[in-house]
C-alpha atoms as a PDB file:
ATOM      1  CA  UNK A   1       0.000   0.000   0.000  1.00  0.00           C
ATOM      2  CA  UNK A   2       1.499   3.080  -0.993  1.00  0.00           C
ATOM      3  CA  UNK A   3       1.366   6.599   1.462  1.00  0.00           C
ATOM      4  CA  UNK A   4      -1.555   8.606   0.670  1.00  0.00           C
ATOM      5  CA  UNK A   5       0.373  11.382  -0.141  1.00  0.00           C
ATOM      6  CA  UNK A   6       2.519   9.695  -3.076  1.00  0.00           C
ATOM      7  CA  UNK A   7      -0.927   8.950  -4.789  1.00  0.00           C
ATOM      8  CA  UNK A   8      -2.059  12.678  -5.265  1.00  0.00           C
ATOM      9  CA  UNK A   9       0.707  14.505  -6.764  1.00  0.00           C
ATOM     10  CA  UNK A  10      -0.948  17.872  -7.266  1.00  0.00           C
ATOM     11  CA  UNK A  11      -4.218  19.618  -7.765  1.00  0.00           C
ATOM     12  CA  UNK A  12      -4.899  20.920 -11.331  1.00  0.00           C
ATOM     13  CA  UNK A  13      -6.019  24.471 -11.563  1.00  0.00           C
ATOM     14  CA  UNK A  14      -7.539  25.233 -14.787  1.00  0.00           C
ATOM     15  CA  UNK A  15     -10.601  26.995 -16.067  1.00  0.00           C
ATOM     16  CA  UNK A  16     -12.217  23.679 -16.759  1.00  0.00           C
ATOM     17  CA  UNK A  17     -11.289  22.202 -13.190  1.00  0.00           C
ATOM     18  CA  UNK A  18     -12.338  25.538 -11.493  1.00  0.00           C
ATOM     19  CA  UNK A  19     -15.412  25.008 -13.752  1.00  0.00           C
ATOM     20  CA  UNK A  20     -16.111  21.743 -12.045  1.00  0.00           C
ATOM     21  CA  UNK A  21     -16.096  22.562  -8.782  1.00  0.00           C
ATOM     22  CA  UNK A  22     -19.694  23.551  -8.621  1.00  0.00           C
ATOM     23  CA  UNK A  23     -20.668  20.301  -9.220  1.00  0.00           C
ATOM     24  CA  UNK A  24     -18.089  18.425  -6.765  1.00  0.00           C
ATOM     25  CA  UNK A  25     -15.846  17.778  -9.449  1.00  0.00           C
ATOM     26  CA  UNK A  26     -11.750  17.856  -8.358  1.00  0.00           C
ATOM     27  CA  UNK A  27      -9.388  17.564 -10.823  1.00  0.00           C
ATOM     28  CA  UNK A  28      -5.745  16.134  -9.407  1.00  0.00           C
ATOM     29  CA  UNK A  29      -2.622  14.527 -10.812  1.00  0.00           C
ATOM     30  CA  UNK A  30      -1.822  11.684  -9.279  1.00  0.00           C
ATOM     31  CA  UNK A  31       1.086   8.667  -9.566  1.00  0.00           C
ATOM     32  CA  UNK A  32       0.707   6.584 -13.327  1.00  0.00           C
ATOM     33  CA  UNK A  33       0.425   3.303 -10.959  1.00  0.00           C
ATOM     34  CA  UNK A  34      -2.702   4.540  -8.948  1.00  0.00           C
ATOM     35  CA  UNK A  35      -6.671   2.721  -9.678  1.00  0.00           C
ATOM     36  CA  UNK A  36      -9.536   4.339  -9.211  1.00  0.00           C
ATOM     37  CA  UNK A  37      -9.826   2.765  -6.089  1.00  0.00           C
ATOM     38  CA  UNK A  38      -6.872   3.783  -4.612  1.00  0.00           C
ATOM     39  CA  UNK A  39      -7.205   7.385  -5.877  1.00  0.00           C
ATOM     40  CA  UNK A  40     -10.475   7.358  -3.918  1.00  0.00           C
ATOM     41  CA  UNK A  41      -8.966   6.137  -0.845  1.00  0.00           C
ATOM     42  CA  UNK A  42      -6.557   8.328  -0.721  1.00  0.00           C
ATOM     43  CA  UNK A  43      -8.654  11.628  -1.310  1.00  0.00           C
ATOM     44  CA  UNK A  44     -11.375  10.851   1.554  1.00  0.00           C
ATOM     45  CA  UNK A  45      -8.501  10.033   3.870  1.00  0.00           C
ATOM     46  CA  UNK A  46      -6.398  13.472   3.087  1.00  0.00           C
ATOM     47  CA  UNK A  47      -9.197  15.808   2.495  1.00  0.00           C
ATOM     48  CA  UNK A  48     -11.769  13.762   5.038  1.00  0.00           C
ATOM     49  CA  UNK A  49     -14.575  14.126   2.770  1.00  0.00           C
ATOM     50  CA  UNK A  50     -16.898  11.045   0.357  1.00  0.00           C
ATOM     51  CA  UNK A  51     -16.027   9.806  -2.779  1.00  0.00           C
ATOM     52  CA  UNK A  52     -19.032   8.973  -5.289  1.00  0.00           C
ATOM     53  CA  UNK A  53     -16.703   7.914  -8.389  1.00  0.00           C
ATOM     54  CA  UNK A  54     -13.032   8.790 -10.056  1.00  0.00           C
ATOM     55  CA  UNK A  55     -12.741   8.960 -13.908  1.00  0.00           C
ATOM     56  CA  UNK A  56      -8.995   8.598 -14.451  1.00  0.00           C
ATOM     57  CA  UNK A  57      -7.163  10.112 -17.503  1.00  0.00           C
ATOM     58  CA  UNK A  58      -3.587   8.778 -19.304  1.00  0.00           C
ATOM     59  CA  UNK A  59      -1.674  11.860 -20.674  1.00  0.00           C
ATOM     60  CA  UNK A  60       0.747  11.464 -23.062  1.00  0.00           C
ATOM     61  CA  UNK A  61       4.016  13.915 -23.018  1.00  0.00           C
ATOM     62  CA  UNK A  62       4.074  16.421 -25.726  1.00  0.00           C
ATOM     63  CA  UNK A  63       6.928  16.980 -28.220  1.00  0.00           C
ATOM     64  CA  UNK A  64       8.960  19.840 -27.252  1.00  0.00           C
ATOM     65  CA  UNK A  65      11.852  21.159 -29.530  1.00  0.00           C
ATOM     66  CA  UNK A  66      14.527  23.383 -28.416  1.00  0.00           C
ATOM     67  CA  UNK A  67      16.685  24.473 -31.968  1.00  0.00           C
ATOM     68  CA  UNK A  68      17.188  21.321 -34.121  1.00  0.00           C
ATOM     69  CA  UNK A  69      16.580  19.080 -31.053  1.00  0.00           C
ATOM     70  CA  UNK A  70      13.609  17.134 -30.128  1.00  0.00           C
ATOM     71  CA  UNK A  71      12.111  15.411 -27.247  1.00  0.00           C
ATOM     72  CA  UNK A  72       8.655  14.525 -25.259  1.00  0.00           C
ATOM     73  CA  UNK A  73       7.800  15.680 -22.246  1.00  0.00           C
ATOM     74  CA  UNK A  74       7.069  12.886 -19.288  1.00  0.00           C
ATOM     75  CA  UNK A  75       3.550  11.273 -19.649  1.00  0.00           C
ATOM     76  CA  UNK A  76       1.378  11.474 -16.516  1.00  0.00           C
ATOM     77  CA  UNK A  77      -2.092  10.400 -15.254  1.00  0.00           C
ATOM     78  CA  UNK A  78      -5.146  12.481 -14.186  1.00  0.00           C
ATOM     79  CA  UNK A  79      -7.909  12.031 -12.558  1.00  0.00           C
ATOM     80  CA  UNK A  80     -11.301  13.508 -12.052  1.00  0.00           C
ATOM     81  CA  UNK A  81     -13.089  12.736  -8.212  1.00  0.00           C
ATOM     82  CA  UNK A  82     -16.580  13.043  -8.175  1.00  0.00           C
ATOM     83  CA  UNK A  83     -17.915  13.886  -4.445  1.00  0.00           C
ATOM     84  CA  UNK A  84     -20.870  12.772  -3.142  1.00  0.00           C
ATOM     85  CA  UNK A  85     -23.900  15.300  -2.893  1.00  0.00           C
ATOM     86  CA  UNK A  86     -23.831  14.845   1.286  1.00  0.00           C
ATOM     87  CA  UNK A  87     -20.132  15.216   1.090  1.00  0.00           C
ATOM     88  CA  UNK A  88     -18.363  18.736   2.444  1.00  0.00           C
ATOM     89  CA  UNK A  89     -16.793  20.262  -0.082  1.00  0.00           C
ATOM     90  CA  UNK A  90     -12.377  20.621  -0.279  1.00  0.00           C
ATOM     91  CA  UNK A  91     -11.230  23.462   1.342  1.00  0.00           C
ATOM     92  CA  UNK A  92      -8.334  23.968  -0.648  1.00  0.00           C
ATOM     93  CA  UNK A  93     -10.430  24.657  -3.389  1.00  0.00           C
ATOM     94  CA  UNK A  94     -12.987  27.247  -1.891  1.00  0.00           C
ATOM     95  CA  UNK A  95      -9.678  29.774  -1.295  1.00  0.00           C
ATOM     96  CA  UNK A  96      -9.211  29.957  -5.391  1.00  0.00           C
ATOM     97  CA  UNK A  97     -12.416  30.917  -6.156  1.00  0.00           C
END
């Protein structure tokens, strides 16, 4: 079992995510070797609040070119929790708006 912490990498903050938080949608990256159910695990543990469902996104690395070299950036994974409606909302979110 890996920490909690190690699973969520980082919140997203984008004017999609932002856009989702109305409807208790969190957008995070998290580690490439992470399920669904171990994504939701970790997010009611840290943030202490219910999971519903987790929608989880591969990203692939974009190519990057700097003068006649070329390379791709790293590839990671997102996903997209999905609180329950009885669920408190994440109060790291509620400070951005």
């Amino acid at each position: 079992m890996k920490a909690y912490e190690n699973v969520i990498i980082a919140p997203i903050i984008t004017e999609k995510s932002m856009a989702g938080i109305a409807d208790k949608k969190y957008t995070f990256k998290v580690a490439k070797d992470a399920n669904k159910e171990l994504i939701a695990e970790a997010v009611e543990n840290l943030f202490k609040v219910k999971v519903a469902k987790v929608n989880t996104i591969s990203v692939r690395g974009q190519e990057r070119r700097m003068g006649r070299y070329s390379g791709y950036t790293s590839s990671w994974k997102k996903a997209i929790v999905t609180l329950k409606a009885d669920s408190k909302p994440i109060e790291f979110f509620d400070g951005l708006k």
